[in-house]
N, C-alpha and C. Protein backbone atom coordinates (compact mmCIF):
# COMPACT_ATOMS: atom_id res chain seq x y z
N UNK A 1 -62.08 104.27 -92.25
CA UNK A 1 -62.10 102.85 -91.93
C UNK A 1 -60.88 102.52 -91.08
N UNK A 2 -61.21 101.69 -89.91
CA UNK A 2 -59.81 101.54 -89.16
C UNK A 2 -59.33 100.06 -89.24
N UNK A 3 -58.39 100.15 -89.60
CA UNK A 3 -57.58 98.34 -90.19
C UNK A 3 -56.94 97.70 -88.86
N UNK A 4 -57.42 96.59 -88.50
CA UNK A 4 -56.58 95.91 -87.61
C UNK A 4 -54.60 96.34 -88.06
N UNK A 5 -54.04 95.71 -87.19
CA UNK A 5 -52.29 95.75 -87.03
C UNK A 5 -52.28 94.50 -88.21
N UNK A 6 -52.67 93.44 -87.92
CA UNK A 6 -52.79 92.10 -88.83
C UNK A 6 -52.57 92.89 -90.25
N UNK A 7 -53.85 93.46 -90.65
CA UNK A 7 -54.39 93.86 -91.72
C UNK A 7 -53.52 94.57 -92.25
N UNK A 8 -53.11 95.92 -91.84
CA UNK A 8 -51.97 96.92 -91.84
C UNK A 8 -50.78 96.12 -92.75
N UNK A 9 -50.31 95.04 -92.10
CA UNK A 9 -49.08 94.47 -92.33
C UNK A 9 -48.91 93.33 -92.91
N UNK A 10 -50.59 92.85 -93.18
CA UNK A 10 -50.72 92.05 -94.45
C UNK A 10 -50.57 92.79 -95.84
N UNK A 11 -51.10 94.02 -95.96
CA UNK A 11 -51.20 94.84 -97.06
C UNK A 11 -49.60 95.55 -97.07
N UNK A 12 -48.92 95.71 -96.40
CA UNK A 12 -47.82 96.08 -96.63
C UNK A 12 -46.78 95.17 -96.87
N UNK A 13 -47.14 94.21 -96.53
CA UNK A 13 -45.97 92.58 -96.90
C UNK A 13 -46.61 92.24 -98.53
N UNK A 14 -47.80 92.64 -99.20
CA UNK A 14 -48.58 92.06 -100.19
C UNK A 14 -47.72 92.74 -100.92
N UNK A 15 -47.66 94.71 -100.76
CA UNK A 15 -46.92 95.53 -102.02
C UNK A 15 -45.53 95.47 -102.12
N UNK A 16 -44.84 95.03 -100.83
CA UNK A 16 -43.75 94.69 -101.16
C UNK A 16 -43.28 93.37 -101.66
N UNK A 17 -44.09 92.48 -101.49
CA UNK A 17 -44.26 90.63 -102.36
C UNK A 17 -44.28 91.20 -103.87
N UNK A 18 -45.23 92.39 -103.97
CA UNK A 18 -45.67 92.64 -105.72
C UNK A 18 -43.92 93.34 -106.03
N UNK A 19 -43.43 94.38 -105.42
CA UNK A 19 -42.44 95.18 -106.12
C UNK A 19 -41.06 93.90 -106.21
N UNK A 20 -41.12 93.26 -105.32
CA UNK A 20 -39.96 92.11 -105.33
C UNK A 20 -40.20 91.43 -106.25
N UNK A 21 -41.26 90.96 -106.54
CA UNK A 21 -41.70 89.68 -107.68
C UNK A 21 -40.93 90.80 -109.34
N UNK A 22 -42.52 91.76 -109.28
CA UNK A 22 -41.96 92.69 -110.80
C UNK A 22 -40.64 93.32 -110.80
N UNK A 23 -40.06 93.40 -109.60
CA UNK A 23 -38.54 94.62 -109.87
C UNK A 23 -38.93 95.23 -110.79
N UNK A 24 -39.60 95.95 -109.91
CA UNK A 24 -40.36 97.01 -111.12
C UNK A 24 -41.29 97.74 -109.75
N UNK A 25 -41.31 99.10 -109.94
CA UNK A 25 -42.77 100.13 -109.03
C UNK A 25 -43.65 99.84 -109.73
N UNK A 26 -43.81 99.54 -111.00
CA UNK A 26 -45.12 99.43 -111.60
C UNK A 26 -46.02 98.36 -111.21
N UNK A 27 -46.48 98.16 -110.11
CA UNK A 27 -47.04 97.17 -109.76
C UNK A 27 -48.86 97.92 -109.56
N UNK A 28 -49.44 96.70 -109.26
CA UNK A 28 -51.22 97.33 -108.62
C UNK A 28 -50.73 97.10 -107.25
N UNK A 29 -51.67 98.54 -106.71
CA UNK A 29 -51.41 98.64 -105.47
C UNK A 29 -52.58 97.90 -104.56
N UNK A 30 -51.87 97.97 -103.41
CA UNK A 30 -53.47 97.31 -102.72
C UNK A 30 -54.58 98.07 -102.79
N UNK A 31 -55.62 96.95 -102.89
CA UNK A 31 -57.05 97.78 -102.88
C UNK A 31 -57.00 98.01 -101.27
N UNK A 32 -58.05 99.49 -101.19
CA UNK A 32 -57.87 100.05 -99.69
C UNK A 32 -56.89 100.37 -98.97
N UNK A 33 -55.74 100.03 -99.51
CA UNK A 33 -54.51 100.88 -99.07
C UNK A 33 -54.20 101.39 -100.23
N UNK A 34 -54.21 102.19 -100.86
CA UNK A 34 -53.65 103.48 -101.70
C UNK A 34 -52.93 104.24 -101.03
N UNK A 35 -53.08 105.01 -100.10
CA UNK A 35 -51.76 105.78 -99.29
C UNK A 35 -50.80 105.27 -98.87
N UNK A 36 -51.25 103.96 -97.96
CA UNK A 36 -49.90 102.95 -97.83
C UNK A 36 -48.71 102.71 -98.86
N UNK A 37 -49.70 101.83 -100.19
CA UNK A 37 -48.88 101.66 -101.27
C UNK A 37 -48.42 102.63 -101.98
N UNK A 38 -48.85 103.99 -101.59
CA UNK A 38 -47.78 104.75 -102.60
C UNK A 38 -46.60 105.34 -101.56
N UNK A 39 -47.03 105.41 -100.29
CA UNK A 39 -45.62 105.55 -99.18
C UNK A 39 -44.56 104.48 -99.13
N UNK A 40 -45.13 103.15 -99.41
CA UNK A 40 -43.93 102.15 -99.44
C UNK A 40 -43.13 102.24 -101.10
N UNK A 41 -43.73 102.76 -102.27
CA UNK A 41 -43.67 102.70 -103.70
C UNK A 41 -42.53 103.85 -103.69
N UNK A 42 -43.13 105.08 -102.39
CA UNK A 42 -42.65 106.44 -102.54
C UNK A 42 -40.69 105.82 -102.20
N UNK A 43 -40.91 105.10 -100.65
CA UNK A 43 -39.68 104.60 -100.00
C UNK A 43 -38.84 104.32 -100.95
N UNK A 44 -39.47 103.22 -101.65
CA UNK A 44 -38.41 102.53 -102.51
C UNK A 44 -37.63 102.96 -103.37
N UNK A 45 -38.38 104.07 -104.24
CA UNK A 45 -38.14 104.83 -105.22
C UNK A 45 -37.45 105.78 -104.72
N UNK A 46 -37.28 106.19 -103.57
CA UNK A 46 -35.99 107.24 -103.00
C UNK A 46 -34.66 106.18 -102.79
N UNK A 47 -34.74 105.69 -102.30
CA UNK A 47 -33.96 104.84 -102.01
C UNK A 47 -32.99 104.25 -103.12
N UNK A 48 -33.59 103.56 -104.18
CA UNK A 48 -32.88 103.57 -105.35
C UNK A 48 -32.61 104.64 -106.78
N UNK A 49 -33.00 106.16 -105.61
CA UNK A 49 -32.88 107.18 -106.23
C UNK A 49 -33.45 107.34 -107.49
N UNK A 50 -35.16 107.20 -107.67
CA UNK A 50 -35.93 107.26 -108.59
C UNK A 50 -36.87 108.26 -108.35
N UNK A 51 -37.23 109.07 -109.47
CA UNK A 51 -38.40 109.93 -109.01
C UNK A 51 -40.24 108.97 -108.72
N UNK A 52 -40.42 109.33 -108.16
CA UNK A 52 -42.03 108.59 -107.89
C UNK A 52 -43.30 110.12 -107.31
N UNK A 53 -44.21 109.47 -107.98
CA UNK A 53 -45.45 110.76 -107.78
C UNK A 53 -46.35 109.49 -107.67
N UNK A 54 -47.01 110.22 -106.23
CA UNK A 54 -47.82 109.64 -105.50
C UNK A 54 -49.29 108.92 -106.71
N UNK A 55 -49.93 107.84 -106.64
CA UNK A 55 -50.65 107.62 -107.25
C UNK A 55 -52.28 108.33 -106.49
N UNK A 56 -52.33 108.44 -105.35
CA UNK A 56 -53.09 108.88 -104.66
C UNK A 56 -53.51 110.17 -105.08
N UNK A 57 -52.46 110.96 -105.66
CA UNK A 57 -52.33 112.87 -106.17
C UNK A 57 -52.62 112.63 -107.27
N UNK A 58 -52.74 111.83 -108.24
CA UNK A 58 -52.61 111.70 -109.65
C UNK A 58 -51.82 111.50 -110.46
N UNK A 59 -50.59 111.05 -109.27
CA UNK A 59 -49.11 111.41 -110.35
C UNK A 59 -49.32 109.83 -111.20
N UNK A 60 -48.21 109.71 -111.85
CA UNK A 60 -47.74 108.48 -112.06
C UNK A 60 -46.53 107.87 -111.19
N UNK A 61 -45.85 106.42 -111.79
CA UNK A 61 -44.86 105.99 -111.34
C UNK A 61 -44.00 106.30 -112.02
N UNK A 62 -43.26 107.28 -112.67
CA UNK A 62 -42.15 107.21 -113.57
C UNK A 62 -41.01 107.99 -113.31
């Protein structure tokens, strides 16, 4: 399926609205972006030096 730019960056402003709100990775990811949301989930979680496993692979968030 190919997502407009709009679309793209609506769904990526949505998972980062969710991780800001919960301060927390444990959030629902967008529907239809699953790879997105676990690359921006993945970002974050390096960043504040947390382990993260892709939800896409089966991992969890922990």
């Amino acid at each position: 399926m190919w997502t407009t730019r709009s679309s793209s960056t609506a769904q990526k402003s949505t998972i980062i609205a969710r991780v800001i709100s919960a301060q927390d990775l444990e959030v629902d990811v967008v529907a239809g972006a699953t790879h997105s949301s676990d690359g921006i989930l993945g970002a974050v979680a390096n960043a504040l030096g947390f382990s993260y496993t892709a939800i896409a692979s089966g991992g969890n968030r922990h």
